[in-house]
PDB file of N, CA and C in Angstrom:
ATOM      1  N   UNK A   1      17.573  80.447 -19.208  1.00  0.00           N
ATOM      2  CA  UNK A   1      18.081  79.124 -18.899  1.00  0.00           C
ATOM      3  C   UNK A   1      17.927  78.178 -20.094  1.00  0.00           C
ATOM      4  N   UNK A   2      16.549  77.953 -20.732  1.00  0.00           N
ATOM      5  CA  UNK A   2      16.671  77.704 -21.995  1.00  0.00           C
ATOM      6  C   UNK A   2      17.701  77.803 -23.008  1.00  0.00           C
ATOM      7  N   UNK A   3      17.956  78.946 -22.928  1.00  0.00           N
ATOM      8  CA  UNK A   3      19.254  79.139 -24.183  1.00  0.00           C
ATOM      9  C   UNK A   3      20.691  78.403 -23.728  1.00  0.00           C
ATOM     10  N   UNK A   4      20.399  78.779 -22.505  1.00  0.00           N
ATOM     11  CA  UNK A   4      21.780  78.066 -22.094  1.00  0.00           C
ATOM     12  C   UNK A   4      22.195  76.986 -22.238  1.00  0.00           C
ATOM     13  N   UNK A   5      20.862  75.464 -21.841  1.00  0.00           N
ATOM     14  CA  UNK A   5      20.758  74.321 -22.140  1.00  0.00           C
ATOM     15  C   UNK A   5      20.984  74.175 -23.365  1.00  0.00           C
ATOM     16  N   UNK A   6      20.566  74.533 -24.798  1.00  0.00           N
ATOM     17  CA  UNK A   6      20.290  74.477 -25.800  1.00  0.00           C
ATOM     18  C   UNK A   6      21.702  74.795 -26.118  1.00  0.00           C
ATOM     19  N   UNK A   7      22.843  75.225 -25.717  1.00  0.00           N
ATOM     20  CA  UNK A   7      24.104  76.474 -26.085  1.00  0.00           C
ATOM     21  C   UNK A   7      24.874  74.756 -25.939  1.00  0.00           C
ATOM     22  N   UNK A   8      24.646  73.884 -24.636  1.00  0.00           N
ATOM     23  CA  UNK A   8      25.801  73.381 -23.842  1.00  0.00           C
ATOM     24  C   UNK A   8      24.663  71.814 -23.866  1.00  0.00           C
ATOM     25  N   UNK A   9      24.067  71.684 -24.492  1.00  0.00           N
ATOM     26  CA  UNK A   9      23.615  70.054 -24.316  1.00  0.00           C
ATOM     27  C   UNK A   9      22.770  70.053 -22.832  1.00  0.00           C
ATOM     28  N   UNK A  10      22.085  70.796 -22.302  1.00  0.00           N
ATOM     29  CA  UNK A  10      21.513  70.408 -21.579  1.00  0.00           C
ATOM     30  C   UNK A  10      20.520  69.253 -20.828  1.00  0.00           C
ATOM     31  N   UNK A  11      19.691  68.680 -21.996  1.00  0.00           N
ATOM     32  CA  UNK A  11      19.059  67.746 -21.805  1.00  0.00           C
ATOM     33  C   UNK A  11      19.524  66.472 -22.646  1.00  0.00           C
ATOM     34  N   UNK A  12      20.767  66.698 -22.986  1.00  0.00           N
ATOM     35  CA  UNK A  12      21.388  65.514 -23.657  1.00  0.00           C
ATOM     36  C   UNK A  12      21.150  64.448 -22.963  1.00  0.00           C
ATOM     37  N   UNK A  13      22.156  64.427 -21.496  1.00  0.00           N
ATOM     38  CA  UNK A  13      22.420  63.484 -20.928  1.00  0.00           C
ATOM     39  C   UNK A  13      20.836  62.580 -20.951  1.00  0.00           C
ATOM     40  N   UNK A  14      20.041  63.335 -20.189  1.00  0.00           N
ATOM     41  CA  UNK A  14      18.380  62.861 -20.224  1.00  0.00           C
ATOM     42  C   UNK A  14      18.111  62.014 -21.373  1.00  0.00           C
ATOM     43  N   UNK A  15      17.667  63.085 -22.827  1.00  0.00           N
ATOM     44  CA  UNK A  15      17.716  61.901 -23.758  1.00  0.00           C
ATOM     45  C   UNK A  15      18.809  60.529 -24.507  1.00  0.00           C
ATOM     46  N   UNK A  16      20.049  60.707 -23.874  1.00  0.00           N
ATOM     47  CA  UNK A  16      20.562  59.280 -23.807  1.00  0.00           C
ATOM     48  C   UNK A  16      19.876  58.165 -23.040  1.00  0.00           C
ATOM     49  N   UNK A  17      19.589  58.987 -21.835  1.00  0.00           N
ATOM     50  CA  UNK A  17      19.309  57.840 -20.614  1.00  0.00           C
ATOM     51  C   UNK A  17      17.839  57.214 -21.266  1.00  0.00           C
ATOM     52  N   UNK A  18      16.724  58.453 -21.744  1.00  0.00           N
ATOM     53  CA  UNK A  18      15.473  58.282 -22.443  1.00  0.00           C
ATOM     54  C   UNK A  18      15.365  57.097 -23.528  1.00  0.00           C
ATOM     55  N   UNK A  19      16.513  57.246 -24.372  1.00  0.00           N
ATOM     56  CA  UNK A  19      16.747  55.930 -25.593  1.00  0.00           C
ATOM     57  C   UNK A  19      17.185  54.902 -25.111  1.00  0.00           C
ATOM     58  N   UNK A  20      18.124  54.932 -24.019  1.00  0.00           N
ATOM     59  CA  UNK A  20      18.926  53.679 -23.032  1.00  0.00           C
ATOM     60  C   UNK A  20      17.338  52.486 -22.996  1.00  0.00           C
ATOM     61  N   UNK A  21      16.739  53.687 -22.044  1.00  0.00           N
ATOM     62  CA  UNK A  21      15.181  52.966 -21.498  1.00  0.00           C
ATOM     63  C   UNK A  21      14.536  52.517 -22.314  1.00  0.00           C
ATOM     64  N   UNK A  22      14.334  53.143 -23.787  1.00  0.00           N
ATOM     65  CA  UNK A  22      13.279  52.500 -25.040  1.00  0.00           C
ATOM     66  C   UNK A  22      14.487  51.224 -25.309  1.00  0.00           C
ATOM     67  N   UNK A  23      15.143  51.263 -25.506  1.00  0.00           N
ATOM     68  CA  UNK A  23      16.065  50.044 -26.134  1.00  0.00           C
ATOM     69  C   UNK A  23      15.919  49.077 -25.629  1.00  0.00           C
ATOM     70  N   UNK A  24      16.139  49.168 -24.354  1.00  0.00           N
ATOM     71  CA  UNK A  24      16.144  47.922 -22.606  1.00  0.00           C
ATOM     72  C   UNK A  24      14.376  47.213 -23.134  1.00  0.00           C
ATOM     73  N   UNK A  25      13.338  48.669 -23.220  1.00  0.00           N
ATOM     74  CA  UNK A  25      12.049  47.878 -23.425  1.00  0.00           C
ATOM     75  C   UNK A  25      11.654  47.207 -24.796  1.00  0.00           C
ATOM     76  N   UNK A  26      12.077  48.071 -25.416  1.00  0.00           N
ATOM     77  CA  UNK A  26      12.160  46.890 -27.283  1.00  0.00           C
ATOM     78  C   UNK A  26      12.969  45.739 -26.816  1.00  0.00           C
ATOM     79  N   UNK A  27      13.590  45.653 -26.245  1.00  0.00           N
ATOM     80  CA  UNK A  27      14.633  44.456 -26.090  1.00  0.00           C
ATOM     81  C   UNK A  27      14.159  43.463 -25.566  1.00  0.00           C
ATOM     82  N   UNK A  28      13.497  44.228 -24.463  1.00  0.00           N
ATOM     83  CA  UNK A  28      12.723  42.779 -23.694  1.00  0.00           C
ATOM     84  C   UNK A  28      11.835  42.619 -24.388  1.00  0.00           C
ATOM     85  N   UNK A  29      10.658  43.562 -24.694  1.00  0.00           N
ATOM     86  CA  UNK A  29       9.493  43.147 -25.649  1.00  0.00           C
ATOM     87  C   UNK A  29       9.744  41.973 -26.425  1.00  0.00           C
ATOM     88  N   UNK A  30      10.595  42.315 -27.086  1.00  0.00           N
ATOM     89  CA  UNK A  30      10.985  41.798 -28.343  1.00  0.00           C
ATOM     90  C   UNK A  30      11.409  39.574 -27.956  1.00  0.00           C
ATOM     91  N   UNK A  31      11.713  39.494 -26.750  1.00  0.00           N
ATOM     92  CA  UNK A  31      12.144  38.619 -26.019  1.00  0.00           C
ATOM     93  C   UNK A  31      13.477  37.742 -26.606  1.00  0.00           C
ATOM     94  N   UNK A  32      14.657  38.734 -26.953  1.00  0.00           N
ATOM     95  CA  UNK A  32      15.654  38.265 -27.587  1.00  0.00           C
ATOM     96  C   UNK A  32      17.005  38.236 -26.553  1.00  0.00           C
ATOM     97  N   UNK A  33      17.008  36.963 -26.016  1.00  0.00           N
ATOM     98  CA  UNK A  33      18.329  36.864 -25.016  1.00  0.00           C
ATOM     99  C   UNK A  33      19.759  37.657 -25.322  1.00  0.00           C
ATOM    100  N   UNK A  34      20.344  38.203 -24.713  1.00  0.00           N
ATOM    101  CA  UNK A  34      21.542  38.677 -24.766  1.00  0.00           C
ATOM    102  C   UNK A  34      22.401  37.834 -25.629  1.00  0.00           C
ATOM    103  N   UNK A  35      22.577  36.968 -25.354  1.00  0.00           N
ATOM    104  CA  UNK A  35      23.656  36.043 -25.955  1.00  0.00           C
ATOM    105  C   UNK A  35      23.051  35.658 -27.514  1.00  0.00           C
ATOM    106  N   UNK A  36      22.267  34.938 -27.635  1.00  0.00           N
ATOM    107  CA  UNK A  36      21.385  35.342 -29.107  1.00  0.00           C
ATOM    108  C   UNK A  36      21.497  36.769 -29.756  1.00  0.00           C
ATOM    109  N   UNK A  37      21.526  37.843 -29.334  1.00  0.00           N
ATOM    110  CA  UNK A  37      21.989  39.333 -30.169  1.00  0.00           C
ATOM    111  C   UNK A  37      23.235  38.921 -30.288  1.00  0.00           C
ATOM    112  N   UNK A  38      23.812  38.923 -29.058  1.00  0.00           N
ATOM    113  CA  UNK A  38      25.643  38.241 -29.778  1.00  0.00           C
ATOM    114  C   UNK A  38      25.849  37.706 -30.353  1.00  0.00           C
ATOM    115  N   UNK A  39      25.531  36.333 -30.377  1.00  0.00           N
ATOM    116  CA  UNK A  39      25.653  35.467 -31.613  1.00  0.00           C
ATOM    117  C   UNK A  39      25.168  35.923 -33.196  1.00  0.00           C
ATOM    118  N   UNK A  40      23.924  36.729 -33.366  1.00  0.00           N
ATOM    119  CA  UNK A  40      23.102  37.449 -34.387  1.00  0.00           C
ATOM    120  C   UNK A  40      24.292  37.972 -35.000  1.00  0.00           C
ATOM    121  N   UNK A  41      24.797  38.901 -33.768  1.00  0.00           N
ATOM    122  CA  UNK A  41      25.942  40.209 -34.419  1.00  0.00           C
ATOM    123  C   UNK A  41      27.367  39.371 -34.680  1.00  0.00           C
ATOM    124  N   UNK A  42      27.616  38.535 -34.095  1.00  0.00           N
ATOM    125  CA  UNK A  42      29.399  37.816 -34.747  1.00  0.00           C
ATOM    126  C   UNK A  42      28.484  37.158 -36.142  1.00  0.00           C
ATOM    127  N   UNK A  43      27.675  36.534 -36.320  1.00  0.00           N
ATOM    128  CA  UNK A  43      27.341  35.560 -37.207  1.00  0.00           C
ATOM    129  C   UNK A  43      26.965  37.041 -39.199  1.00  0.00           C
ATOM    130  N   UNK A  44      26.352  37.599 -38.608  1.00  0.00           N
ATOM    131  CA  UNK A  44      26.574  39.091 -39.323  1.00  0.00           C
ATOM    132  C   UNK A  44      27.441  39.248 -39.788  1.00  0.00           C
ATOM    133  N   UNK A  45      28.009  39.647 -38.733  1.00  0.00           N
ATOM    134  CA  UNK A  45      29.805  40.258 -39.606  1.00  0.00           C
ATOM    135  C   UNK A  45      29.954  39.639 -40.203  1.00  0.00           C
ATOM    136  N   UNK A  46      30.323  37.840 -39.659  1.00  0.00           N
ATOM    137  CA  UNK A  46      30.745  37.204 -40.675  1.00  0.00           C
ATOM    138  C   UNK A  46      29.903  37.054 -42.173  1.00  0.00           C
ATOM    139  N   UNK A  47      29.059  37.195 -42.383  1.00  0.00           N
ATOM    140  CA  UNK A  47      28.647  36.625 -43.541  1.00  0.00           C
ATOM    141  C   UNK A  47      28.975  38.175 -44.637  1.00  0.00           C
ATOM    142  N   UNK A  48      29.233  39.408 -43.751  1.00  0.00           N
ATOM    143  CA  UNK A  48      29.175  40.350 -44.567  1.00  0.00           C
ATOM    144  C   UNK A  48      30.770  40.629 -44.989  1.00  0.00           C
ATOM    145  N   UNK A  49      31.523  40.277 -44.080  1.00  0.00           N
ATOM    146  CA  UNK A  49      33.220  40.647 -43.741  1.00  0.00           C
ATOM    147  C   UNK A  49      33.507  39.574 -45.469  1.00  0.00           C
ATOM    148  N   UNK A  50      32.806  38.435 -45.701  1.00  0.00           N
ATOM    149  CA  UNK A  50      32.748  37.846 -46.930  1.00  0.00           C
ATOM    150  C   UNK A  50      32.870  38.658 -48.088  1.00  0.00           C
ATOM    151  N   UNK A  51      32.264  39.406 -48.425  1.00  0.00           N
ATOM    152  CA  UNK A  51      32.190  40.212 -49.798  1.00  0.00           C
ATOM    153  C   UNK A  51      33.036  42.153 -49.480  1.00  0.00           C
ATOM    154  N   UNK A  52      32.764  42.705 -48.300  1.00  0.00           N
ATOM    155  CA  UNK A  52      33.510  43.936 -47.685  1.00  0.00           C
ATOM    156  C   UNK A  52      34.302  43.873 -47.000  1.00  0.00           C
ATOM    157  N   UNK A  53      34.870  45.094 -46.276  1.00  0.00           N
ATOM    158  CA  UNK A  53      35.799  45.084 -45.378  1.00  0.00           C
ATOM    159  C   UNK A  53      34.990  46.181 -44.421  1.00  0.00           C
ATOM    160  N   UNK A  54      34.707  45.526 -42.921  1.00  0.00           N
ATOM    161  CA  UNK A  54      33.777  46.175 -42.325  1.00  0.00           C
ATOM    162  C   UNK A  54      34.679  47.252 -41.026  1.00  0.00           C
ATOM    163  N   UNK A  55      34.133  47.938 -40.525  1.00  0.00           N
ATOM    164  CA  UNK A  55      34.571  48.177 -38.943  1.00  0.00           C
ATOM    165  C   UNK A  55      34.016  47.750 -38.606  1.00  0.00           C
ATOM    166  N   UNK A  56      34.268  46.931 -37.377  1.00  0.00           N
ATOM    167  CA  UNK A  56      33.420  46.070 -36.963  1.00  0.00           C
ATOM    168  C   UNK A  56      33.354  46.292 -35.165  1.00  0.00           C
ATOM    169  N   UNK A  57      34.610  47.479 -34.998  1.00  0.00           N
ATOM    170  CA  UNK A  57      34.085  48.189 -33.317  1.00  0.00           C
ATOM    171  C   UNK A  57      33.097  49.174 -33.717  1.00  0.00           C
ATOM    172  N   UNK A  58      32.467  49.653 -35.075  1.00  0.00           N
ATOM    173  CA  UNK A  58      31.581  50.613 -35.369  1.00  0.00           C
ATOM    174  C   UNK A  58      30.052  49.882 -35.619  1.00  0.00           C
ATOM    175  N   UNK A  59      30.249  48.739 -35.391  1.00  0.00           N
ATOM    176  CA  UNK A  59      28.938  48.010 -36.064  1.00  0.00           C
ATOM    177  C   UNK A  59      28.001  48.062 -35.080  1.00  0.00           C
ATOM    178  N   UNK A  60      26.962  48.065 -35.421  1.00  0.00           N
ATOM    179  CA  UNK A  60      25.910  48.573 -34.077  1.00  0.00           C
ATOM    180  C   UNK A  60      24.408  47.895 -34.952  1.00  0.00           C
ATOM    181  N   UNK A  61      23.874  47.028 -33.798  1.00  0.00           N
ATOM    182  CA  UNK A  61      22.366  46.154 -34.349  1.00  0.00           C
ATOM    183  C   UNK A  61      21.805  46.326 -33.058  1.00  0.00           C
ATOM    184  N   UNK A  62      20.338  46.679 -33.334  1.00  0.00           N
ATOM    185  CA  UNK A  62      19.657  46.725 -32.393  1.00  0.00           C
ATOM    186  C   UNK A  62      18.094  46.676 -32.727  1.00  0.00           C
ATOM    187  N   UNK A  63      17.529  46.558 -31.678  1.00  0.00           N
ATOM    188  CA  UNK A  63      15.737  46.099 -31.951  1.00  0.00           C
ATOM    189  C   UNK A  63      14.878  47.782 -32.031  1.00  0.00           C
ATOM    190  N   UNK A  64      14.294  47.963 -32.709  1.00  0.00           N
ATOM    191  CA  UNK A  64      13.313  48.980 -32.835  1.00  0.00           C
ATOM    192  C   UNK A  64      12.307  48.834 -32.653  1.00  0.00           C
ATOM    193  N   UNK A  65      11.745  49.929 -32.417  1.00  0.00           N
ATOM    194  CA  UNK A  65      10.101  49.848 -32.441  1.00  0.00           C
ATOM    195  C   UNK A  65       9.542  50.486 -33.896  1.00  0.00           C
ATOM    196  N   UNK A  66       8.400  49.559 -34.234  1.00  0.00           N
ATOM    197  CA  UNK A  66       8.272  50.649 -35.812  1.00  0.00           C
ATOM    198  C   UNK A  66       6.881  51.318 -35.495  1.00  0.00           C
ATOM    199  N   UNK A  67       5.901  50.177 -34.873  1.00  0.00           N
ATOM    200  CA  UNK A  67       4.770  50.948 -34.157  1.00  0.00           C
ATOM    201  C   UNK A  67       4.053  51.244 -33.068  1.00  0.00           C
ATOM    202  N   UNK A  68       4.546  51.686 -32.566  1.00  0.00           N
ATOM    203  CA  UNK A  68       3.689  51.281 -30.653  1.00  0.00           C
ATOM    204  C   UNK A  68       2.440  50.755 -30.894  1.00  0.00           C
ATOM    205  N   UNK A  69       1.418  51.387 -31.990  1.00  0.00           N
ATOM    206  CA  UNK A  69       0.283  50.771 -31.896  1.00  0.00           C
ATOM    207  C   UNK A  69       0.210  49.343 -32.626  1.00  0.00           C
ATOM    208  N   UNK A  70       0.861  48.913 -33.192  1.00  0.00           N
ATOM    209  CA  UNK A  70       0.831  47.357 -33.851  1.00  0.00           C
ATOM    210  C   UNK A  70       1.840  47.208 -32.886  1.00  0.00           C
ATOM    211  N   UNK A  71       2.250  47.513 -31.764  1.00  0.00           N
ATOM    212  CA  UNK A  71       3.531  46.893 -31.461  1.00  0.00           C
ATOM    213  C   UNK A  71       4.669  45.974 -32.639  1.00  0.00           C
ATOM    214  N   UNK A  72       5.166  46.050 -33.123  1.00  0.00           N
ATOM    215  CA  UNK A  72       5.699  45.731 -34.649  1.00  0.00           C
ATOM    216  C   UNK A  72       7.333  46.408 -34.278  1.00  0.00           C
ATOM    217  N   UNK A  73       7.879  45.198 -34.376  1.00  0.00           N
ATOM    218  CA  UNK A  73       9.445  45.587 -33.834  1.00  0.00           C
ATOM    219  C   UNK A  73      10.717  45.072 -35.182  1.00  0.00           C
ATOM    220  N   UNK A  74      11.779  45.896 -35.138  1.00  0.00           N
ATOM    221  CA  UNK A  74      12.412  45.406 -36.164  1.00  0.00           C
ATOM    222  C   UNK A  74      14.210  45.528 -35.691  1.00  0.00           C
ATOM    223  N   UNK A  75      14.708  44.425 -36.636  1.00  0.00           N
ATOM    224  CA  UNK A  75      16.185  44.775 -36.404  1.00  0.00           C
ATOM    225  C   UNK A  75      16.984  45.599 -37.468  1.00  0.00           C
ATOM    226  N   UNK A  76      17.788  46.394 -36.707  1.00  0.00           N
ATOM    227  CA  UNK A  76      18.415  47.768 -37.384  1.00  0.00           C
ATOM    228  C   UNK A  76      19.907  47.398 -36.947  1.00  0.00           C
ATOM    229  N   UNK A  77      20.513  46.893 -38.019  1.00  0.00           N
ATOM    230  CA  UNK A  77      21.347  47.212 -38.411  1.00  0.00           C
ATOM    231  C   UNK A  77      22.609  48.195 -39.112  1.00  0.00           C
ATOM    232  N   UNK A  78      23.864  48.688 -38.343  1.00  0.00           N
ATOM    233  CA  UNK A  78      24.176  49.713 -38.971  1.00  0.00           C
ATOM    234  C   UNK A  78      25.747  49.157 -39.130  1.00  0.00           C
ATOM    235  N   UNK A  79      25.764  49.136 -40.380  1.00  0.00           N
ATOM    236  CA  UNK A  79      27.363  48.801 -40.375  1.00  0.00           C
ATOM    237  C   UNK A  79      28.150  49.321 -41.219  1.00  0.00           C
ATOM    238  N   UNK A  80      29.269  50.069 -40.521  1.00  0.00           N
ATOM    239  CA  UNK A  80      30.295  50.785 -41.505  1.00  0.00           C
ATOM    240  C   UNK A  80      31.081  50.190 -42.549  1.00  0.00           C
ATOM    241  N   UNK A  81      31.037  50.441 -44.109  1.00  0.00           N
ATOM    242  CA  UNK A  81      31.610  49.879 -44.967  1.00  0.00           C
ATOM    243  C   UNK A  81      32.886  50.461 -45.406  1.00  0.00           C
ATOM    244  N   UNK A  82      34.239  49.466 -44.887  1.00  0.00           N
ATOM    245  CA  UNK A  82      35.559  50.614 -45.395  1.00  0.00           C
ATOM    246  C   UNK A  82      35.675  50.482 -46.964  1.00  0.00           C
ATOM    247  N   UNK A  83      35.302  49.126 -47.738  1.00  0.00           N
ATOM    248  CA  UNK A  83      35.914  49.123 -48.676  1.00  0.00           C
ATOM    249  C   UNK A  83      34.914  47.913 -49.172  1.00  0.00           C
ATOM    250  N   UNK A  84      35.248  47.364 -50.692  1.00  0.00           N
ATOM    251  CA  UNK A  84      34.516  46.190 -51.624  1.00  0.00           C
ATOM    252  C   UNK A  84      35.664  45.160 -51.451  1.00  0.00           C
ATOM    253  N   UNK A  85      35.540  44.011 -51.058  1.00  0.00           N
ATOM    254  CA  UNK A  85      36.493  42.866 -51.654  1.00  0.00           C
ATOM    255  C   UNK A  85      36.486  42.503 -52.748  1.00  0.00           C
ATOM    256  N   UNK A  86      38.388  42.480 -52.995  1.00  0.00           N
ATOM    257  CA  UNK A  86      38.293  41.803 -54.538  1.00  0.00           C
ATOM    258  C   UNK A  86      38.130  40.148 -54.735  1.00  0.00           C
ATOM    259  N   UNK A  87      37.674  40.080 -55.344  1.00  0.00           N
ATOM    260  CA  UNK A  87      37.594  38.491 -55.867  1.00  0.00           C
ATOM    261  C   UNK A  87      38.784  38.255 -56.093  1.00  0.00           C
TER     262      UNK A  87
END
């Protein structure tokens, strides 16, 4: 049964749902309102869409954990770069 899971994603679904749950709790930890990440992430783009040309349905920011034991949380940013703007 092992192999099989391992063949076909077996415990995928699980560890999505597993990271879903750490995210939800960095998130709250972290005590950063929904609408504040939104604003974070349009205000982002913009300052970066300035100098690149971004995807910006690929852009993805979110809160981490760096240590459970310092509790010590950070923002991770990931944003796809298509191209350099010319001046």
């Amino acid at each position: 049964m092992g192999i099989f899971n391992s063949l076909f994603g077996g415990n995928k679904s699980k560890n999505i749902a597993k990271d879903r749950l750490k995210l939800v709790l960095i998130h709250d930890r972290a005590i950063i309102p929904e609408e504040m990440m939104n604003r974070m992430r349009d205000e982002i783009i913009q300052v970066i869409s300035k100098y690149v040309v971004i995807d910006s349905g690929e852009f993805n920011i979110e809160i981490s954990n760096l240590a459970e034991a310092d509790r010590k949380t950070a923002l991770v940013v990931n944003i796809p770069i298509k191209s350099l703007k010319k001046k």
